[in-house]
N, C-alpha and C. Protein backbone atom coordinates (compact mmCIF):
# COMPACT_ATOMS: atom_id res chain seq x y z
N UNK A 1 78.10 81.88 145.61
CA UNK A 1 77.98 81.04 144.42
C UNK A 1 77.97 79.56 144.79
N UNK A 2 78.88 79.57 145.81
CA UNK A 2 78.80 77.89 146.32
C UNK A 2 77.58 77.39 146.99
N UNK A 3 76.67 78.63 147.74
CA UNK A 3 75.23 78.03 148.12
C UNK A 3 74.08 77.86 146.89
N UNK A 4 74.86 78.38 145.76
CA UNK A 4 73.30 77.89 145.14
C UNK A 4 73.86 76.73 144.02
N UNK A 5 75.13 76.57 143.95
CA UNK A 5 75.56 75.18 143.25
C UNK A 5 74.92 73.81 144.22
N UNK A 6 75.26 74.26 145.35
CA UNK A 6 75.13 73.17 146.38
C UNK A 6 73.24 73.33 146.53
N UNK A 7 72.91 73.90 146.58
CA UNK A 7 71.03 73.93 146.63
C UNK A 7 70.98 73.43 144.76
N UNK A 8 71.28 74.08 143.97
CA UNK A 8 70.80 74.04 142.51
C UNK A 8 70.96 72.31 142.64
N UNK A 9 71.78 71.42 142.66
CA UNK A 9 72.30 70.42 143.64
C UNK A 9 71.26 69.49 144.18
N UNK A 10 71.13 69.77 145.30
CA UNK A 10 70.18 68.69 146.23
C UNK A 10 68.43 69.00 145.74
N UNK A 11 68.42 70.21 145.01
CA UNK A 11 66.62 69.82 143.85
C UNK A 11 66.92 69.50 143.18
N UNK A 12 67.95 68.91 142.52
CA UNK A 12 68.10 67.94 141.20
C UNK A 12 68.22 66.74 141.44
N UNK A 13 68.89 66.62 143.19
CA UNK A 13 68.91 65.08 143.49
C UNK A 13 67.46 64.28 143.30
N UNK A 14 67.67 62.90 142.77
CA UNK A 14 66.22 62.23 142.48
C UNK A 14 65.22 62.14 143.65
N UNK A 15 65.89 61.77 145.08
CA UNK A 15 65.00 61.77 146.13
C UNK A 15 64.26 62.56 146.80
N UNK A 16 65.15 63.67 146.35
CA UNK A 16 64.32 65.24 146.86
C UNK A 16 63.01 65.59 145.38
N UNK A 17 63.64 65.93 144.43
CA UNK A 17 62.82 65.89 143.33
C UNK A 17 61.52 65.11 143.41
N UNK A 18 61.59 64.00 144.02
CA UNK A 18 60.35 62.87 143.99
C UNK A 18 59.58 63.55 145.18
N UNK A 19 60.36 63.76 146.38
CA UNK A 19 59.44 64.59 147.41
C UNK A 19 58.69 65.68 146.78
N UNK A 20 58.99 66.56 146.22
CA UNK A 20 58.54 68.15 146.35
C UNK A 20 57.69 67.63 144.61
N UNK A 21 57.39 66.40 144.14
CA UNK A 21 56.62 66.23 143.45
C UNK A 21 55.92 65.38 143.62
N UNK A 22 55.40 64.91 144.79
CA UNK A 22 54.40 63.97 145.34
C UNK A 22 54.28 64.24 146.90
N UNK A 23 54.47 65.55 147.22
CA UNK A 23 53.95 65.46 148.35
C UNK A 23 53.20 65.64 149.03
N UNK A 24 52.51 65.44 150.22
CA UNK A 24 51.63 64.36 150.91
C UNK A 24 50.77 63.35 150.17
N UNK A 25 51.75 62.86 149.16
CA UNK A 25 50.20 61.75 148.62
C UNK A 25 51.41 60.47 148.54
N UNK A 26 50.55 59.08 149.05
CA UNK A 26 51.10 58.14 149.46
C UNK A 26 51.30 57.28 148.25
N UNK A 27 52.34 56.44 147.62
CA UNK A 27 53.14 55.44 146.57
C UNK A 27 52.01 55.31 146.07
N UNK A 28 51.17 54.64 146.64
CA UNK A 28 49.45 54.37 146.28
C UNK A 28 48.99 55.53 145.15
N UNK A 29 48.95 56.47 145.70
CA UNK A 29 47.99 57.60 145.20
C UNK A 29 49.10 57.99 143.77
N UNK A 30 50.34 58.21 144.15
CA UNK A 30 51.28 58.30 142.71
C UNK A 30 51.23 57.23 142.02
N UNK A 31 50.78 56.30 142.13
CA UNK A 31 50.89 55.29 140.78
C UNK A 31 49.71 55.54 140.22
N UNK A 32 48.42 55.62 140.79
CA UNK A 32 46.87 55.51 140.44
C UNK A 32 46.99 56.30 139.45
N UNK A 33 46.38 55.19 138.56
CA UNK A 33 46.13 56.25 137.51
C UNK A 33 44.53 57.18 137.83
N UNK A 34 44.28 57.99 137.61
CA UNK A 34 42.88 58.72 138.01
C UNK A 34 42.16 59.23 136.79
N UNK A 35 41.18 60.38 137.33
CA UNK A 35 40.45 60.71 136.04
C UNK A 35 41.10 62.17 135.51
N UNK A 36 41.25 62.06 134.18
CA UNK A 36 41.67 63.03 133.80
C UNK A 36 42.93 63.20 133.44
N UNK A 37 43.91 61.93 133.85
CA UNK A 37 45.13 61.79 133.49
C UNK A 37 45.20 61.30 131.36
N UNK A 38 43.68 60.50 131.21
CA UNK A 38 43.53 60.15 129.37
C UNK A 38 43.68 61.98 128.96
N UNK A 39 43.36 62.62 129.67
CA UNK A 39 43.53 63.88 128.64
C UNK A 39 44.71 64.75 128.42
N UNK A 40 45.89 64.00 128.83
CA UNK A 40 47.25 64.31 128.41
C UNK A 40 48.09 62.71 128.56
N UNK A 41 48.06 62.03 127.66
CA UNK A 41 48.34 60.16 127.90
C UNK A 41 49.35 60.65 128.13
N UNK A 42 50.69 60.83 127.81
CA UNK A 42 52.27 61.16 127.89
C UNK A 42 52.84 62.06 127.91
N UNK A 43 52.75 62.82 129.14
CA UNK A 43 53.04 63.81 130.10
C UNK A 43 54.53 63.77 129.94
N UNK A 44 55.41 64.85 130.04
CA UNK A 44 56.56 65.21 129.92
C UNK A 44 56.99 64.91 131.76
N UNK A 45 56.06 65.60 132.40
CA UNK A 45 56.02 65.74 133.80
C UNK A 45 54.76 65.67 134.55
N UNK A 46 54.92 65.09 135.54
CA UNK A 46 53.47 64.52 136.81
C UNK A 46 53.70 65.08 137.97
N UNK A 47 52.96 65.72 138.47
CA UNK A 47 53.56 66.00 140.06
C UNK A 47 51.86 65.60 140.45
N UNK A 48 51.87 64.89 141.56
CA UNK A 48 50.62 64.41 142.26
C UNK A 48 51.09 64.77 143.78
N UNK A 49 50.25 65.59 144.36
CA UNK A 49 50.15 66.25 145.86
C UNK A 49 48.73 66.16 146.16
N UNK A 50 48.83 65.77 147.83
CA UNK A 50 47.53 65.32 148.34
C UNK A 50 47.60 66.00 149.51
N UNK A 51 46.63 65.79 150.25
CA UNK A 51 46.04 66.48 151.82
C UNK A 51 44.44 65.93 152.43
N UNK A 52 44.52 65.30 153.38
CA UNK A 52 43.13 64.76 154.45
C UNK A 52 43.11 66.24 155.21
N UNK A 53 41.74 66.12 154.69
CA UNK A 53 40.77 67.02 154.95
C UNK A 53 39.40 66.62 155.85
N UNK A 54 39.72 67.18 157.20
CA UNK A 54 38.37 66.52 158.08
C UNK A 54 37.18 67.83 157.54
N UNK A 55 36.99 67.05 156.64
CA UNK A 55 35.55 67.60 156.06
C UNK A 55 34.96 66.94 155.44
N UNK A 56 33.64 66.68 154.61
CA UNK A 56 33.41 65.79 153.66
C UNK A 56 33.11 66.78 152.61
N UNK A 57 33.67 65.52 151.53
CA UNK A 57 33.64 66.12 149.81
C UNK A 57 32.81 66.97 149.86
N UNK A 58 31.36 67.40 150.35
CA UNK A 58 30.61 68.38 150.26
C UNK A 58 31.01 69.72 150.68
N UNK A 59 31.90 69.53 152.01
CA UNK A 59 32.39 70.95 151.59
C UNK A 59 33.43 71.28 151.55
N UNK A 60 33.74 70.53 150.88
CA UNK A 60 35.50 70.74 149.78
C UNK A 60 35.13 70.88 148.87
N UNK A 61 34.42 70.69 147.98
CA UNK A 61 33.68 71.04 146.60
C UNK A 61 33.19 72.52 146.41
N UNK A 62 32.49 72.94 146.91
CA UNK A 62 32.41 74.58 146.66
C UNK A 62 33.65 75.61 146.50
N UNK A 63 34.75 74.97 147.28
CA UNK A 63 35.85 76.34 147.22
C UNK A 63 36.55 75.55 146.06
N UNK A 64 36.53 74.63 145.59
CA UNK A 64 37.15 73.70 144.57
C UNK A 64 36.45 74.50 143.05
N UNK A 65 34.93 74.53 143.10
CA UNK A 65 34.33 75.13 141.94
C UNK A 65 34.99 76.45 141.47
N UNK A 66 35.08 77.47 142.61
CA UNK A 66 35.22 78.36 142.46
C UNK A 66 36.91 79.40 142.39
N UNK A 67 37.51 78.44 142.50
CA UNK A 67 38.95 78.79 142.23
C UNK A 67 39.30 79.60 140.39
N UNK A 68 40.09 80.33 140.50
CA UNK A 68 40.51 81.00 139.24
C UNK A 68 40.72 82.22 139.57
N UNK A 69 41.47 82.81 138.57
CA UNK A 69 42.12 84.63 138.34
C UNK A 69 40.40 85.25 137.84
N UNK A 70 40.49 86.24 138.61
CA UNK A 70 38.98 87.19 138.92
C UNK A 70 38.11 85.92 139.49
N UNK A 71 38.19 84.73 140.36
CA UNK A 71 36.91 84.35 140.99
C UNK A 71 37.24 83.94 142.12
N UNK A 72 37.43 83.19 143.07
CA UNK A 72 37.88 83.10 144.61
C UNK A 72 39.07 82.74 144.62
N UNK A 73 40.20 82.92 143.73
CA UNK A 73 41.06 82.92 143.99
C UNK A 73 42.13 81.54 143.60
N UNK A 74 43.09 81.11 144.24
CA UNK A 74 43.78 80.14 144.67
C UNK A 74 44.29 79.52 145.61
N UNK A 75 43.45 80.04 147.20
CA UNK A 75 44.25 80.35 148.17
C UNK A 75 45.57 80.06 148.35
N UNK A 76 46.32 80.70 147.80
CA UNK A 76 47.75 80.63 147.97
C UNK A 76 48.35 81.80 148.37
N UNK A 77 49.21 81.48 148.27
CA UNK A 77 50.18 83.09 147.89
C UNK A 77 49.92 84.30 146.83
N UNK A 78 48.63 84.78 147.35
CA UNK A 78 48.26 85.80 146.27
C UNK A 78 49.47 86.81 145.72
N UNK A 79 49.99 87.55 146.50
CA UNK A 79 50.89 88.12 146.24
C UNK A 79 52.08 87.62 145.17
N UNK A 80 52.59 86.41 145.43
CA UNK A 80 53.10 86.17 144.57
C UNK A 80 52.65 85.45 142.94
N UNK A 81 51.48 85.20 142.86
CA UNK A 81 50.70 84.99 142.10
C UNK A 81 50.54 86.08 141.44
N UNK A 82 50.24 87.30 142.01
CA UNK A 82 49.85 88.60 141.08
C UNK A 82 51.03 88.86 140.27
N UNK A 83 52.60 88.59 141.21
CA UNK A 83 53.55 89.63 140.34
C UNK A 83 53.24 88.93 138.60
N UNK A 84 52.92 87.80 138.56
CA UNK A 84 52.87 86.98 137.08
C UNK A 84 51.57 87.74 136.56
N UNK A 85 50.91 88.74 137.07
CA UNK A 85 49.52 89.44 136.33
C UNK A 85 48.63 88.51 136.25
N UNK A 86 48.30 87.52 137.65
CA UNK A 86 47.24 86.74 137.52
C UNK A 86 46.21 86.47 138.29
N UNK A 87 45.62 88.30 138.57
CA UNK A 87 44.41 88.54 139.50
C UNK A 87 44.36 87.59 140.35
N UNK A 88 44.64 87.03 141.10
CA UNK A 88 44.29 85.98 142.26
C UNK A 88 44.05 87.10 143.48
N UNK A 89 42.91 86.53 144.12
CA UNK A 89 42.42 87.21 145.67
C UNK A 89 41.37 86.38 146.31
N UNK A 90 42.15 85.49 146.62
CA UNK A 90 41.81 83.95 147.94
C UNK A 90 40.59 84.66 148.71
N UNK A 91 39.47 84.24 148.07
CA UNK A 91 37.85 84.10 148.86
C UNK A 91 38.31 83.35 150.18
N UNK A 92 37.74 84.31 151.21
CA UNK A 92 37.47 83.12 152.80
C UNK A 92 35.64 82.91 153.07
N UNK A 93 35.19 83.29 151.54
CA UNK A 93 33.73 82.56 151.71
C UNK A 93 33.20 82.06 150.24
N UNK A 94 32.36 81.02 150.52
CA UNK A 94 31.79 80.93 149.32
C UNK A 94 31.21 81.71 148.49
N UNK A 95 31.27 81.73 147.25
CA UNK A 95 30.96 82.83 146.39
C UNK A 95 29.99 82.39 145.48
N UNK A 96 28.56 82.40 145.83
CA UNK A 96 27.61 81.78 144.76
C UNK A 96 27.82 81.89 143.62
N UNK A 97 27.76 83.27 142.87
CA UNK A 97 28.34 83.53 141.74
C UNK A 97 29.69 82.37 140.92
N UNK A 98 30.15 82.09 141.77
CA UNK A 98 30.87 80.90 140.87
C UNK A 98 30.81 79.45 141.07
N UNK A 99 29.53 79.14 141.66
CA UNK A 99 29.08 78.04 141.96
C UNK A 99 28.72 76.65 140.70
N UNK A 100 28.77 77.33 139.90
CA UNK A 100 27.82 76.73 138.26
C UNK A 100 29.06 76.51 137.28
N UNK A 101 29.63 75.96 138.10
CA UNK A 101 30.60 75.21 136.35
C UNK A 101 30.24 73.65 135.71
N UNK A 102 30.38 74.10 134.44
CA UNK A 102 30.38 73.16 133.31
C UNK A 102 31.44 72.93 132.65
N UNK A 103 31.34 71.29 132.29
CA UNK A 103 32.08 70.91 131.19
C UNK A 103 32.27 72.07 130.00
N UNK A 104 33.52 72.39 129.27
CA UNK A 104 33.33 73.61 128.32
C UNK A 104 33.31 74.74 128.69
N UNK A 105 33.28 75.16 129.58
CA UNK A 105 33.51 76.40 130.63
C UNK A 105 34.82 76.93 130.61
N UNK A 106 35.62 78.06 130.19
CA UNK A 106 36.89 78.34 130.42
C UNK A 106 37.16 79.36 130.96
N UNK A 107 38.07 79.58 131.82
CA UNK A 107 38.41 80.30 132.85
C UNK A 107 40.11 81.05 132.50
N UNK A 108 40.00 82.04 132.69
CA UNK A 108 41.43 83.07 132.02
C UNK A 108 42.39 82.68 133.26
N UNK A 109 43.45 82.41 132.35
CA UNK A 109 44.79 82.48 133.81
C UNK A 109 45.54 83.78 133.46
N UNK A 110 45.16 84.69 134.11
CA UNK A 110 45.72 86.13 133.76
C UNK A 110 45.69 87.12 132.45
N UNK A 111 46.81 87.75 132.35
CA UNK A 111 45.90 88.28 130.91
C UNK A 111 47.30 87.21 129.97
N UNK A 112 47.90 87.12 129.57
CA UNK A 112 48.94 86.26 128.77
C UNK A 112 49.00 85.09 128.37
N UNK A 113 48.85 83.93 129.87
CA UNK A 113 48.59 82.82 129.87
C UNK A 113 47.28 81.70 129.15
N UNK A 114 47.47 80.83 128.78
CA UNK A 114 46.92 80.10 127.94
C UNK A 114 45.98 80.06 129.29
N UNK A 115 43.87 79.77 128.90
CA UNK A 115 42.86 79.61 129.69
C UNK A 115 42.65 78.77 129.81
N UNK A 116 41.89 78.10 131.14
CA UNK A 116 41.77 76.84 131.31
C UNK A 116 40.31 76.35 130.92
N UNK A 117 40.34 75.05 130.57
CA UNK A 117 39.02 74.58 129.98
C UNK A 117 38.29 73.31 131.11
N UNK A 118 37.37 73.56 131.45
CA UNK A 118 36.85 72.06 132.58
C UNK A 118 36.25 71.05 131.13
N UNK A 119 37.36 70.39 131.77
CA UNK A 119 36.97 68.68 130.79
C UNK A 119 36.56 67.82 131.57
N UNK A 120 36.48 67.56 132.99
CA UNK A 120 35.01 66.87 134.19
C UNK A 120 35.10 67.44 134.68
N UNK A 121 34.05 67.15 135.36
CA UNK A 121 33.06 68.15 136.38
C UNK A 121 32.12 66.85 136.73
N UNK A 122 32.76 66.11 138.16
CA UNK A 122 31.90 65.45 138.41
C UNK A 122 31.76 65.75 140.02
N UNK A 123 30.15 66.47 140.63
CA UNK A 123 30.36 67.07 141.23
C UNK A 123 30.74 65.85 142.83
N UNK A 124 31.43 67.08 143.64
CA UNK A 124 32.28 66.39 145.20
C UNK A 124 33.07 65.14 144.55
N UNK A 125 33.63 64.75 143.43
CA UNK A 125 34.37 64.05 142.80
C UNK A 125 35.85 64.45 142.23
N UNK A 126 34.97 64.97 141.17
CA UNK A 126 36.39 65.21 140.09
C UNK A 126 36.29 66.76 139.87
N UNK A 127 37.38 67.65 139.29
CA UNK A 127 37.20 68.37 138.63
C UNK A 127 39.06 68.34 138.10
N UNK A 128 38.41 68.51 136.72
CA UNK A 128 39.85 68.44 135.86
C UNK A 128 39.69 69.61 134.65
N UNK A 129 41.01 70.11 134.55
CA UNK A 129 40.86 71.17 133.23
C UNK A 129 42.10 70.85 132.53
N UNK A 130 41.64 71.68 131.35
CA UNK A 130 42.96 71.25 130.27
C UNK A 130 43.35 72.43 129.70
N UNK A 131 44.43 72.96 129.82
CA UNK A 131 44.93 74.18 129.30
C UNK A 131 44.58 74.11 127.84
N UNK A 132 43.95 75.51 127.26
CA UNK A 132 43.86 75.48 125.81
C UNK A 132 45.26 75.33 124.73
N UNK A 133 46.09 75.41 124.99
CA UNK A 133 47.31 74.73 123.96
C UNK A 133 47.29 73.67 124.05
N UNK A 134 46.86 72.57 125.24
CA UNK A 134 46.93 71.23 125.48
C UNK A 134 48.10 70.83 125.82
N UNK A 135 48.52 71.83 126.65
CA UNK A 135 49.90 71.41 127.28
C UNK A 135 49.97 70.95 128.70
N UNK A 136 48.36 71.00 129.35
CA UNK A 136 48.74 71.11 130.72
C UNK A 136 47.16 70.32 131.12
N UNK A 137 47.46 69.51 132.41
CA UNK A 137 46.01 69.32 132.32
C UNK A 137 46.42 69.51 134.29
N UNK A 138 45.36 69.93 135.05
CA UNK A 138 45.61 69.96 136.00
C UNK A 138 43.76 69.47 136.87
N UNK A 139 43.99 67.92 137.31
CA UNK A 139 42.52 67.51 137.66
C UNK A 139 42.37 67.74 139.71
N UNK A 140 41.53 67.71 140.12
CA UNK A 140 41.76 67.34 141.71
C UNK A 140 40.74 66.24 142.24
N UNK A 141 41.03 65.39 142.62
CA UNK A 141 40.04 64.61 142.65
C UNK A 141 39.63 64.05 144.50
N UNK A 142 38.45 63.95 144.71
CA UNK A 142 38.44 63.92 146.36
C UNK A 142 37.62 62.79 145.96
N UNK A 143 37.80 62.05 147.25
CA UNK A 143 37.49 60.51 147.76
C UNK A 143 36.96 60.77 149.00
N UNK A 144 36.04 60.25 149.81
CA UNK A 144 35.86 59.94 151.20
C UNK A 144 36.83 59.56 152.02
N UNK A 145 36.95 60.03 153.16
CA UNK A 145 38.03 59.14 153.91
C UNK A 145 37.70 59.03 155.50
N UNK A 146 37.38 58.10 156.16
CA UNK A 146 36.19 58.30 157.29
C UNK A 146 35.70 59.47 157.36
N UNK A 147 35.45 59.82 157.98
CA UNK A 147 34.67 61.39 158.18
C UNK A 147 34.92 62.82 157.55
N UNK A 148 35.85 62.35 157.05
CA UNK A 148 36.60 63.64 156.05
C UNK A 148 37.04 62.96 154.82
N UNK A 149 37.70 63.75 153.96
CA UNK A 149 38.04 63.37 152.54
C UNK A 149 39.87 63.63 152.30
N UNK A 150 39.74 63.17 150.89
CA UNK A 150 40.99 63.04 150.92
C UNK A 150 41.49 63.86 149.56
N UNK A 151 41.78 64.69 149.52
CA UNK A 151 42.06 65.30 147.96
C UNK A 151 43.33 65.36 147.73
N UNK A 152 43.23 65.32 146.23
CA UNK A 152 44.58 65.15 145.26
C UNK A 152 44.75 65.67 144.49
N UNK A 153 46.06 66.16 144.19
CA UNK A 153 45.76 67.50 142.98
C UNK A 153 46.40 66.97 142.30
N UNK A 154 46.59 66.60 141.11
CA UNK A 154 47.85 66.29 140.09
C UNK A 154 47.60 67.21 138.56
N UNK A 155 49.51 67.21 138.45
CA UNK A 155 49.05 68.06 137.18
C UNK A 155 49.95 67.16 136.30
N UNK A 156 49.64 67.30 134.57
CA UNK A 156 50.70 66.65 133.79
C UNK A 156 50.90 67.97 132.62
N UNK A 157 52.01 67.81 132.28
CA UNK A 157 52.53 68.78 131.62
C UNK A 157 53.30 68.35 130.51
N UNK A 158 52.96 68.53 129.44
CA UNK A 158 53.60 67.80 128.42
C UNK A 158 55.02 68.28 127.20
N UNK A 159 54.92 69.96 127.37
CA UNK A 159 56.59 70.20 126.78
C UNK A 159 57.53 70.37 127.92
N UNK A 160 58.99 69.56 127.55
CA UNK A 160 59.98 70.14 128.47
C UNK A 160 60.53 71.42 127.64
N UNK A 161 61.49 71.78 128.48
CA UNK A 161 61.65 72.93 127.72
C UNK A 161 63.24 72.62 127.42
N UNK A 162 63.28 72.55 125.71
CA UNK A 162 64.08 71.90 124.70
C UNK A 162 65.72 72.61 125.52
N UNK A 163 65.81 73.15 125.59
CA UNK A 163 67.08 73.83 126.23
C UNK A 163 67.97 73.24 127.60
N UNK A 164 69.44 72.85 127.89
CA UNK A 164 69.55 72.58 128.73
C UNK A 164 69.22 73.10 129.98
N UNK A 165 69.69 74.92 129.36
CA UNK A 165 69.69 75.63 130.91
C UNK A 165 68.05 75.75 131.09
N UNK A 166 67.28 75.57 130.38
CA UNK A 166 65.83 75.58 130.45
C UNK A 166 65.51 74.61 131.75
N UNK A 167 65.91 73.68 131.14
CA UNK A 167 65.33 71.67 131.88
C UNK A 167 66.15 72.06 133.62
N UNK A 168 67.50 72.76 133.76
CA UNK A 168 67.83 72.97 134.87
C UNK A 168 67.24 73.98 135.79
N UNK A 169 66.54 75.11 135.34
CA UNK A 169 66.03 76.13 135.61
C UNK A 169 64.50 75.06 135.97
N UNK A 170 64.66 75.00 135.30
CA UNK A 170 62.29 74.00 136.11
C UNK A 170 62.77 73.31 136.59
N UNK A 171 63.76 72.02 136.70
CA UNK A 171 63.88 71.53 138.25
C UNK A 171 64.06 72.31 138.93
N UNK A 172 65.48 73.22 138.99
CA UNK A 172 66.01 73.62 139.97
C UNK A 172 65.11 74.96 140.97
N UNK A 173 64.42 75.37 139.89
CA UNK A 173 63.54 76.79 140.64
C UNK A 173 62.24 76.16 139.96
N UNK A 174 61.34 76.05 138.89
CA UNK A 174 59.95 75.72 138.73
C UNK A 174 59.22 74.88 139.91
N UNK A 175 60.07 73.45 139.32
CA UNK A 175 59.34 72.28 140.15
C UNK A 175 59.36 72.35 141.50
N UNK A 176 60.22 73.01 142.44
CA UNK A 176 60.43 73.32 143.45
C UNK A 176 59.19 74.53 144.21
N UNK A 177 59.57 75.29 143.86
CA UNK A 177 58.54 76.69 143.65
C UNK A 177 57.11 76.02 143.26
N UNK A 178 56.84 75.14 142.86
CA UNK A 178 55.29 74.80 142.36
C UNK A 178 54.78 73.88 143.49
N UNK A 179 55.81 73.51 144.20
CA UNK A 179 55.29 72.99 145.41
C UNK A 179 55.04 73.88 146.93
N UNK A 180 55.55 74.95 146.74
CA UNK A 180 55.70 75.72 147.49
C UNK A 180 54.19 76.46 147.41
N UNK A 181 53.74 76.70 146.48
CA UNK A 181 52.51 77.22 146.01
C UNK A 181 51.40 76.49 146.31
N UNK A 182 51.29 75.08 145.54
CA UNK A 182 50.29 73.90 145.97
C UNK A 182 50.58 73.39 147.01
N UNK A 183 51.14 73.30 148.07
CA UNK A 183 51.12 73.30 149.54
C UNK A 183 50.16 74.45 149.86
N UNK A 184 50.63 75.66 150.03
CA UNK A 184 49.84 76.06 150.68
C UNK A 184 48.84 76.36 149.89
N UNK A 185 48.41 75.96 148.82
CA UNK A 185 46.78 76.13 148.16
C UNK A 185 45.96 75.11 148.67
N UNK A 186 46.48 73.82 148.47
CA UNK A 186 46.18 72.45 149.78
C UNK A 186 45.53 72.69 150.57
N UNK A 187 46.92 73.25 151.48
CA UNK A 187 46.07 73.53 152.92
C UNK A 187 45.06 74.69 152.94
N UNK A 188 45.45 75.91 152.87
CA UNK A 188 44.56 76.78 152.34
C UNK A 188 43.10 76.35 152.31
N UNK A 189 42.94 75.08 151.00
CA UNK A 189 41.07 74.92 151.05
C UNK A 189 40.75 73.93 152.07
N UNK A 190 42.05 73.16 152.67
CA UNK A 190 41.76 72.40 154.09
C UNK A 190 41.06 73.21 155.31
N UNK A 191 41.83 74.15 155.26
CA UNK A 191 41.33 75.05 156.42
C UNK A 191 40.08 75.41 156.08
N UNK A 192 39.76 76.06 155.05
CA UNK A 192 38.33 76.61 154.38
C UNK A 192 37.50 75.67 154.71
N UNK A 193 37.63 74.53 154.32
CA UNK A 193 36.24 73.45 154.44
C UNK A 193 36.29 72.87 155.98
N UNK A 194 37.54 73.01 156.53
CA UNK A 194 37.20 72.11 157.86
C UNK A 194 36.65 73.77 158.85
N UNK A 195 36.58 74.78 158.29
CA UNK A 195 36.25 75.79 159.10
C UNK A 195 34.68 76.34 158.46
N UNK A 196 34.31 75.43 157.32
CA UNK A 196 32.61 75.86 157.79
C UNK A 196 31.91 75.14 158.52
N UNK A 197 30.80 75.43 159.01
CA UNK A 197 29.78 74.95 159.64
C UNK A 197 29.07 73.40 159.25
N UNK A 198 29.16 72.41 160.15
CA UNK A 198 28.68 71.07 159.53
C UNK A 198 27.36 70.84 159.65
């Protein structure tokens, strides 16, 4: 009981909290405001995570299109993704078939979960969606960065959850755990794009 007072603990501390919700993206990149942040103005919560990618936006953009439950996946932790019933199965190739997204396009997050909607789509740029309750907007946006690029994922989320033991439970296990996931989804399409053919 005393190891998880003392852990429940140091993810509530502010300095850790700020890590495991901005990490790898530099003071710079957490203040910027970007695109896709107007489609939730006053976010309850921000977490902005980044990763350099020796690839260029061109081919970081294809495994970017094609992410979602039934389409290439998330490369993450499929497994733990499924126990939530949310078909994920991480493509290690491009998948033409989901090459063609549009603005207005919505994509199922399992069978329960609210679907996601693409609100830009600007291609090797932006791509941002907005959960249909309008609770969640989650954009990624890639930049050039000498010879490779630089992508950023940020999400904003706009109910806390009204309850104390709620608000302690998403620091203490959500916000934590959501970095654990977008890390290795990060790297995941790092590897993907710096491992095709230039």
């Amino acid at each position: 009981m005393a190891l998880v007072i003392v852990s429940a603990a140091v993810a509530l501390s502010p300095p850790v909290r700020r890590w495991y919700l901005t990490y790898g993206a530099s003071d710079e990149e957490v203040g910027r405001t970007l695109p896709g942040d107007e489609l939730l103005p006053q976010p309850a919560l921000t977490s902005t995570r980044a990763v350099t990618i020796d690839a260029k936006s061109s081919a970081v953009w294809p495994w970017l299109l094609q992410m979602g439950s039934g389409r290439g996946g998330a490369y993450t932790y499929d497994w733990i993704e499924n126990l939530f019933g949310l078909d994920m199965h991480s493509a290690d190739e491009i998948l033409p078939q989901f090459q063609h997204l549009c603005v207005g396009d919505v994509l199922p997050m399992g069978r329960n979960g609210p679907a996601m909607q693409v609100e830009i789509c600007e291609p090797e740029r932006i791509l941002a969606f907005r959960s249909t309750d309008g609770n969640w907007v989650w954009s990624f946006n890639l930049t050039p960065m000498g010879l490779g690029s630089r992508l950023i994922s940020r999400n904003r989320i706009a109910t806390p959850d009204a309850t104390w033991s709620g608000r302690v439970f998403n620091r203490a296990v959500m916000e934590p755990g959501s970095l654990i996931m977008e890390r290795r989804m990060l790297l995941g399409i790092k590897e993907r794009a710096e491992a095709l053919p230039v």
